[in-house]
Protein backbone atom coordinates (compact mmCIF):
# COMPACT_ATOMS: atom_id res chain seq x y z
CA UNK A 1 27.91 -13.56 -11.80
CA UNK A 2 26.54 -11.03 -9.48
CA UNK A 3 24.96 -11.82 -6.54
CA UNK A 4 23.29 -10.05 -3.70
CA UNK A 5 20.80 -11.05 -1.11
CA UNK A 6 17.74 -9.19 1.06
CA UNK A 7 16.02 -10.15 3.48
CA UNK A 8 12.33 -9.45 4.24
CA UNK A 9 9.70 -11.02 6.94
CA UNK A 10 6.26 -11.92 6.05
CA UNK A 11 3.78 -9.59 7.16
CA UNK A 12 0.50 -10.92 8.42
CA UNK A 13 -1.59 -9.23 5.82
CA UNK A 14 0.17 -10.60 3.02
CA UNK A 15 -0.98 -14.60 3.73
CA UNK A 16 -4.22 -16.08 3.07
CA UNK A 17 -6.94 -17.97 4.81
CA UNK A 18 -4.57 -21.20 4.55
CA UNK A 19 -1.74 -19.17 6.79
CA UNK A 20 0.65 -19.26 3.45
CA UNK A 21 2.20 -16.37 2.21
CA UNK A 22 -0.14 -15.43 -1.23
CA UNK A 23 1.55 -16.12 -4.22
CA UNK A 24 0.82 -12.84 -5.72
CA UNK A 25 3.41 -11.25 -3.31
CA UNK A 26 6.16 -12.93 -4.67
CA UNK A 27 6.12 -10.57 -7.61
CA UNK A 28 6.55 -7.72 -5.21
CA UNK A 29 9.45 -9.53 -3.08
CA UNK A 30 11.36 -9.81 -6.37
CA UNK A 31 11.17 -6.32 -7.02
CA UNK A 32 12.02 -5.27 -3.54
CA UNK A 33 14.86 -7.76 -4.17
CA UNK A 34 15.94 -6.37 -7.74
CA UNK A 35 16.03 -2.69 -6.67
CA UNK A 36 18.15 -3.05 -3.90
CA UNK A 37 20.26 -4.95 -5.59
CA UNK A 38 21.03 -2.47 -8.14
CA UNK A 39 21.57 -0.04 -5.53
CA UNK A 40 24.18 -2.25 -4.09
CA UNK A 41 25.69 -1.46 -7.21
CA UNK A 42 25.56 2.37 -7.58
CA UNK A 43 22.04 2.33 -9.59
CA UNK A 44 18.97 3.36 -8.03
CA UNK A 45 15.54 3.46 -10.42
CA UNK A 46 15.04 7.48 -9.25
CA UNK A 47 18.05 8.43 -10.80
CA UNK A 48 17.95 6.39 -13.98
CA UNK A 49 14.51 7.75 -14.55
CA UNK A 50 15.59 10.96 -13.58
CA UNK A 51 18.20 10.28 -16.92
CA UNK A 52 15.32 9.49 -18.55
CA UNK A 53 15.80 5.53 -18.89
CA UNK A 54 12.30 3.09 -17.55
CA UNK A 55 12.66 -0.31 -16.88
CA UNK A 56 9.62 -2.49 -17.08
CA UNK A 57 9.17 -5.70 -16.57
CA UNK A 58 8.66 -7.70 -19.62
CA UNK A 59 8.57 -11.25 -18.77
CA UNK A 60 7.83 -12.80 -15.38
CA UNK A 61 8.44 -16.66 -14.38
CA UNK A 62 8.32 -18.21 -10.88
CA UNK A 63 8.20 -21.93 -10.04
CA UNK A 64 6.59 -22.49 -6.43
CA UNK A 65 8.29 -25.78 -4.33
CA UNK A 66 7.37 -24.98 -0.13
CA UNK A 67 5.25 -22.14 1.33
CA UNK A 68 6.39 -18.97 3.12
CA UNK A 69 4.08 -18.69 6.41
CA UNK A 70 3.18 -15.10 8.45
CA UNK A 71 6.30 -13.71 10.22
CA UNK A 72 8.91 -15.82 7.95
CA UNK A 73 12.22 -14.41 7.67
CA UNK A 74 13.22 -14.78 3.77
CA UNK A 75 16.40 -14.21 2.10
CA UNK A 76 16.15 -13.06 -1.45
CA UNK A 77 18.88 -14.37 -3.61
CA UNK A 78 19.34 -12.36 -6.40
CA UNK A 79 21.56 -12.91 -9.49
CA UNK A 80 22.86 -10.97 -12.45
CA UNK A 81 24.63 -13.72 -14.55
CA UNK A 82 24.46 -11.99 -18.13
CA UNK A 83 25.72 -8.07 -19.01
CA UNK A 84 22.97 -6.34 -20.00
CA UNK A 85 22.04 -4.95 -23.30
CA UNK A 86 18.28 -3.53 -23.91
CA UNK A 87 17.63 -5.99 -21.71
CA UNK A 88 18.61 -7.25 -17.92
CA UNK A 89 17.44 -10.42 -16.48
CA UNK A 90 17.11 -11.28 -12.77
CA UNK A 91 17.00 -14.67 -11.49
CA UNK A 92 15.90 -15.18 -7.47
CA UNK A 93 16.00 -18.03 -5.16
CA UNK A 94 13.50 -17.30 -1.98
CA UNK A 95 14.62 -19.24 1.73
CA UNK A 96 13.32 -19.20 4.66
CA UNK A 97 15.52 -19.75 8.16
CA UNK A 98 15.60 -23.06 7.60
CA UNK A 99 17.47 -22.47 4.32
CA UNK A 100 14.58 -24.60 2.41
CA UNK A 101 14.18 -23.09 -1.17
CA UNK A 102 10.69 -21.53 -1.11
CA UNK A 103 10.78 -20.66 -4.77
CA UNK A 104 12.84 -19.74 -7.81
CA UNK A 105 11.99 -17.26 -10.40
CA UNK A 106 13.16 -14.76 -12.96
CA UNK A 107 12.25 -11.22 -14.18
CA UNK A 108 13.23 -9.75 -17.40
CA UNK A 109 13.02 -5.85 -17.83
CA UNK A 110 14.07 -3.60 -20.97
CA UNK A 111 15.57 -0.10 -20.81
CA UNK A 112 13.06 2.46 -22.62
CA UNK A 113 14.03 6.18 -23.25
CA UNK A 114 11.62 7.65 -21.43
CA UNK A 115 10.54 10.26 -24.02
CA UNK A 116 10.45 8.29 -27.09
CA UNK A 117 9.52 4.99 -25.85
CA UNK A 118 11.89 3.01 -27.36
CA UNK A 119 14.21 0.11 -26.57
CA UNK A 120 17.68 1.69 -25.67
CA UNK A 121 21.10 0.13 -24.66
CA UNK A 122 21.36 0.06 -20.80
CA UNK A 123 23.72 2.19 -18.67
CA UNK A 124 27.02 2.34 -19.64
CA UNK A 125 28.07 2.24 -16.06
CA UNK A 126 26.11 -0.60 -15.20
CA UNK A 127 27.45 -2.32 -17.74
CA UNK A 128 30.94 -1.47 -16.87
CA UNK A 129 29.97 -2.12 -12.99
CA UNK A 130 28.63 -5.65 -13.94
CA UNK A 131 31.95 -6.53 -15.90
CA UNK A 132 33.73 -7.16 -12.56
CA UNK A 133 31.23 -10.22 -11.60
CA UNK A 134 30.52 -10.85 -14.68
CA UNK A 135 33.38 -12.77 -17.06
């Protein structure tokens, strides 16, 4: 399994009236999470696009337990636990300093050539990268 965390502080205009962190944000905390964990491994989304692979998001799931409050320091947990083949899935964990889960969700994205459209097999080197974590 690969595994790499990020951490990221709550910005005041990202909570609501109630002083919580809005849900909706959690989307863009995973991605934030997600990208720089594939940079971590070599991969950046510039220069897959710029090989002419997309990756969007196909399915999105995220189960809510505690809220994240204005100025928050959260640690992203991010996992790889299957290779990828069209497909790669992401699973997160969100805690704050206290180490209390916030949340835990998962993103699935497929590879598309980015002139035809279609579904394509992912990176070869990604694949090869995420051998080493993943048995």
């Amino acid at each position: 399994m690969y595994k790499y965390d990020v951490k990221l502080r709550v910005r005041y205009s990202e909570t609501d009236r109630m002083g919580y962190c809005y849900y909706g944000n959690y989307a863009h905390y995973f991605e934030v999470a997600r990208v720089e964990a594939l940079r971590n491994l070599g991969f950046t989304y510039k220069k897959m696009e710029d090989d002419g692979i997309i990756l969007p998001v196909i399915d999105f799931q995220i189960k809510y337990l505690l809220p994240a409050y204005y100025d928050d320091l959260l640690t992203i947990c991010t996992k790889i636990k299957e290779l990828p083949t069209v497909k790669i899935k992401f699973d997160y964990e969100i805690y704050n300093e206290q180490k209390e889960k916030l949340n835990f969700g998962t993103t699935s994205l497929v590879f598309i050539d980015k002139n035809t459209r279609k579904p394509m097999k992912g990176p070869d080197k990604l694949i090869e990268q995420l051998k080493e974590y993943i048995k």
